[in-house]
PDB file of N, CA and C in Angstrom:
ATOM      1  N   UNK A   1       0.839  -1.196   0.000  1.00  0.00           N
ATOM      2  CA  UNK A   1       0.000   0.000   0.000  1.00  0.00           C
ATOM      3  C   UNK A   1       0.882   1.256   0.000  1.00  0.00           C
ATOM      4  N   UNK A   2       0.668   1.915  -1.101  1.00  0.00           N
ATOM      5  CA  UNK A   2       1.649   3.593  -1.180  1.00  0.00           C
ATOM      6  C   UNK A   2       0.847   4.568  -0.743  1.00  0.00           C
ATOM      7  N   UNK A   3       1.357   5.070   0.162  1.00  0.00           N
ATOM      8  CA  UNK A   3       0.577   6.188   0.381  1.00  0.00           C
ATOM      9  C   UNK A   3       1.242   7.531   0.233  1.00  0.00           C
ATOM     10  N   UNK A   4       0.436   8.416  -0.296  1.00  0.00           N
ATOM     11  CA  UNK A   4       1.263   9.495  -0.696  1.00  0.00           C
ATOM     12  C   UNK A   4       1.407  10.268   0.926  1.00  0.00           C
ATOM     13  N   UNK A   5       2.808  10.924   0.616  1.00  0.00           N
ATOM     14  CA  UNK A   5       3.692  11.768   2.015  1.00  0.00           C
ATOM     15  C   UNK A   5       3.117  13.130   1.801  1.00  0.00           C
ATOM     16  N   UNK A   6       2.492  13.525   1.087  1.00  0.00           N
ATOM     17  CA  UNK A   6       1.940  14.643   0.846  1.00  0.00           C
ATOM     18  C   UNK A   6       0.620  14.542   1.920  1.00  0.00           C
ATOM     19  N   UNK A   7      -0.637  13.797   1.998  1.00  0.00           N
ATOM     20  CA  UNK A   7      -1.122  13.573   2.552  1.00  0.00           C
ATOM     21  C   UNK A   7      -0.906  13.240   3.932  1.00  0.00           C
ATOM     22  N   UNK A   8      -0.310  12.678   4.464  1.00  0.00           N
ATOM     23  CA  UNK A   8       0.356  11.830   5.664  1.00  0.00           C
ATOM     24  C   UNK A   8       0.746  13.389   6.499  1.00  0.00           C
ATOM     25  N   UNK A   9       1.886  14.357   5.491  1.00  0.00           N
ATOM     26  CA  UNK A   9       2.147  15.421   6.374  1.00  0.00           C
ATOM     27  C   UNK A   9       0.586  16.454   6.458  1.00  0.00           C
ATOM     28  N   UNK A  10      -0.015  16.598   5.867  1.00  0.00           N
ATOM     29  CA  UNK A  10      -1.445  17.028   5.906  1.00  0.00           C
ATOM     30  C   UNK A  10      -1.716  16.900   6.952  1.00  0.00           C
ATOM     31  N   UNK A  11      -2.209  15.639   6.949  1.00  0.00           N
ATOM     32  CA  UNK A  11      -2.993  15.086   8.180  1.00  0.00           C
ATOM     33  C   UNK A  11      -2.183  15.387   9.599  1.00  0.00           C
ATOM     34  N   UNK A  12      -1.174  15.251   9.340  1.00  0.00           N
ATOM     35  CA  UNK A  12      -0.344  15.073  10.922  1.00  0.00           C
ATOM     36  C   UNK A  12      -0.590  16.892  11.413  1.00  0.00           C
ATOM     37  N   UNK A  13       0.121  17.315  10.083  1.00  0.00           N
ATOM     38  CA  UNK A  13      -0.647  18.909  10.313  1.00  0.00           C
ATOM     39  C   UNK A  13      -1.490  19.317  10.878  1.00  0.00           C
ATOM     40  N   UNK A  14      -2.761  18.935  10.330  1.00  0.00           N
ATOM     41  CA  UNK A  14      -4.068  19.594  10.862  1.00  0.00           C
ATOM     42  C   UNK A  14      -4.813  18.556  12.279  1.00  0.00           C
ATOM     43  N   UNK A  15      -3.557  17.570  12.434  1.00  0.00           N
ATOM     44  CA  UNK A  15      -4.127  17.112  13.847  1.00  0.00           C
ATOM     45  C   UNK A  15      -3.542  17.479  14.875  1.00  0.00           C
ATOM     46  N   UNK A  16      -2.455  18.116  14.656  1.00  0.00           N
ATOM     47  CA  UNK A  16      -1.571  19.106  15.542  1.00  0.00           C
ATOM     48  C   UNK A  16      -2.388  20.444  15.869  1.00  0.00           C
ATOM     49  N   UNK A  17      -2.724  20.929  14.997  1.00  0.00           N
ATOM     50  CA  UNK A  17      -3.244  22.170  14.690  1.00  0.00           C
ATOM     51  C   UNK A  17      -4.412  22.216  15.676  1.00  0.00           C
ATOM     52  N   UNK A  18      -5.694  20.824  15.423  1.00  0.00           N
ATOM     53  CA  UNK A  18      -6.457  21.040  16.191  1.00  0.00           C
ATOM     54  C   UNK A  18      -6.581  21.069  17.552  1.00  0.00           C
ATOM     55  N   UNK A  19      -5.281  20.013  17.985  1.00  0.00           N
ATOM     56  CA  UNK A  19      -5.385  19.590  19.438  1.00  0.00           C
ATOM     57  C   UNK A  19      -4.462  21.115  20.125  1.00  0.00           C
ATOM     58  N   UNK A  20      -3.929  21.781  19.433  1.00  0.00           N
ATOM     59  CA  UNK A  20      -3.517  22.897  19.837  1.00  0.00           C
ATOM     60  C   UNK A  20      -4.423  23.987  20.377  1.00  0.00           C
ATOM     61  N   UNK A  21      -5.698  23.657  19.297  1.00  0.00           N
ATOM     62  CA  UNK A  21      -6.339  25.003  19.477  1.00  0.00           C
ATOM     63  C   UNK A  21      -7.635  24.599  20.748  1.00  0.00           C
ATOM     64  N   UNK A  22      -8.105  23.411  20.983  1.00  0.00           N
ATOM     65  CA  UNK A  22      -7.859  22.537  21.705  1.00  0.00           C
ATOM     66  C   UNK A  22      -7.479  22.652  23.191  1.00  0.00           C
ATOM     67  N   UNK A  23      -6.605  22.766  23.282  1.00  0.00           N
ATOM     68  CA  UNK A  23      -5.596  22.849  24.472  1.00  0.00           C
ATOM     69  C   UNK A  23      -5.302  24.336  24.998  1.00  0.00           C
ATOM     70  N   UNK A  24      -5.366  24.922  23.864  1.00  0.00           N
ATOM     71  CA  UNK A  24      -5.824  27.007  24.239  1.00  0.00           C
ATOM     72  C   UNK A  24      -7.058  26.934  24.734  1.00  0.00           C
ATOM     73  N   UNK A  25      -7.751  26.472  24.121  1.00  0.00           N
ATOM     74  CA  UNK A  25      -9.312  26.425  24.810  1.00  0.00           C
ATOM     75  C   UNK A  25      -9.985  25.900  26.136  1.00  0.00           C
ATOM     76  N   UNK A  26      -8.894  24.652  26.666  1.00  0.00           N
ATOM     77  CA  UNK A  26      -9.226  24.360  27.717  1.00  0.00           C
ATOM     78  C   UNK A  26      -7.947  24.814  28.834  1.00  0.00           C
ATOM     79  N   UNK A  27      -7.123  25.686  28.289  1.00  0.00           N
ATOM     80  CA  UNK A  27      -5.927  26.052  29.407  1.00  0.00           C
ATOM     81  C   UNK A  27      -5.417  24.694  29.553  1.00  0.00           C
ATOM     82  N   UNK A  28      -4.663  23.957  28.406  1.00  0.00           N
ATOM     83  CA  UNK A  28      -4.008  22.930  28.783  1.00  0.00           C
ATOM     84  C   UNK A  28      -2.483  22.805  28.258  1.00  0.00           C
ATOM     85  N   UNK A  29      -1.977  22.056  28.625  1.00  0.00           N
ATOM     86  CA  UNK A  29      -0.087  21.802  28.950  1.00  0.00           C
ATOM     87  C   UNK A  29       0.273  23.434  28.080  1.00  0.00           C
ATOM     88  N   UNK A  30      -0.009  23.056  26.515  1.00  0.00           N
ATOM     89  CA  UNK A  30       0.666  24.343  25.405  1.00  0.00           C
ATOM     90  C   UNK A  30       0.499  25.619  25.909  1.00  0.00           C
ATOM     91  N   UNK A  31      -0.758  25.557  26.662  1.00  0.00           N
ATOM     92  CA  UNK A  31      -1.615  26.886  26.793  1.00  0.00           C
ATOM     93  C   UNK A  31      -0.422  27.630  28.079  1.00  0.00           C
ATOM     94  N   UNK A  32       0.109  26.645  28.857  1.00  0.00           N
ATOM     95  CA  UNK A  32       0.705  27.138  30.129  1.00  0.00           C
ATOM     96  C   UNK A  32       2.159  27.578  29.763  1.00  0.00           C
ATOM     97  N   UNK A  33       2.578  26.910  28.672  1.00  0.00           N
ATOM     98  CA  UNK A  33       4.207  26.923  27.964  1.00  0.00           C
ATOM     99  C   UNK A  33       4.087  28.116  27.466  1.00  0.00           C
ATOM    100  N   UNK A  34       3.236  28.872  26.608  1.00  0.00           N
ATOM    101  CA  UNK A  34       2.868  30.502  26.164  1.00  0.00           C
ATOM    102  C   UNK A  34       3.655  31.385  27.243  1.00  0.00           C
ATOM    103  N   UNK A  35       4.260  32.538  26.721  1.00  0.00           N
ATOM    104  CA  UNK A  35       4.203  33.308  27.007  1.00  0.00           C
ATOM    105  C   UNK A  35       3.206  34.321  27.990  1.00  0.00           C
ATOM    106  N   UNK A  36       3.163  34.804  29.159  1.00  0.00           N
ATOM    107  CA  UNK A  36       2.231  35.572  29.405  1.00  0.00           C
ATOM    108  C   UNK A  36       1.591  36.612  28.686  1.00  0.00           C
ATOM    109  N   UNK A  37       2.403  37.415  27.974  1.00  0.00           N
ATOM    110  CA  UNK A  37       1.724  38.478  27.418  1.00  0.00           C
ATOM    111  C   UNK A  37       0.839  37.707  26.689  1.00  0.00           C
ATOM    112  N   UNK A  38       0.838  36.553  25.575  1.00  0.00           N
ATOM    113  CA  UNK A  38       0.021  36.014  24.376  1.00  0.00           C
ATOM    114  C   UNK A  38      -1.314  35.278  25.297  1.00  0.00           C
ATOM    115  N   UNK A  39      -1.299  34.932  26.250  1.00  0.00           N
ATOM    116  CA  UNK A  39      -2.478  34.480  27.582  1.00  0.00           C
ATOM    117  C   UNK A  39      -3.468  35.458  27.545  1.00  0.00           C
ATOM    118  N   UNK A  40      -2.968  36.842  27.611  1.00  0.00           N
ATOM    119  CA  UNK A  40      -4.245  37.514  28.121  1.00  0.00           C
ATOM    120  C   UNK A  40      -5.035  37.718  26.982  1.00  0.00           C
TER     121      UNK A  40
END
């Protein structure tokens, strides 16, 4: 089975992306690693 790497980095992308925005939303681990000024 070939799977294209074009896709594969996509995906890994936008599942990063979400659990990020995610994790801003619930004040979690990423959210605390921020900077203060970018918090408020």
């Amino acid at each position: 089975m070939k799977v294209n790497k074009k896709h594969v980095v996509l995906f890994i992308s936008g599942a990063i992306f979400v659990v990020g925005m995610l994790d801003i939303k619930y004040r979690g681990l990423f959210f605390r690693m921020l900077p203060y000024s970018i918090r408020k």
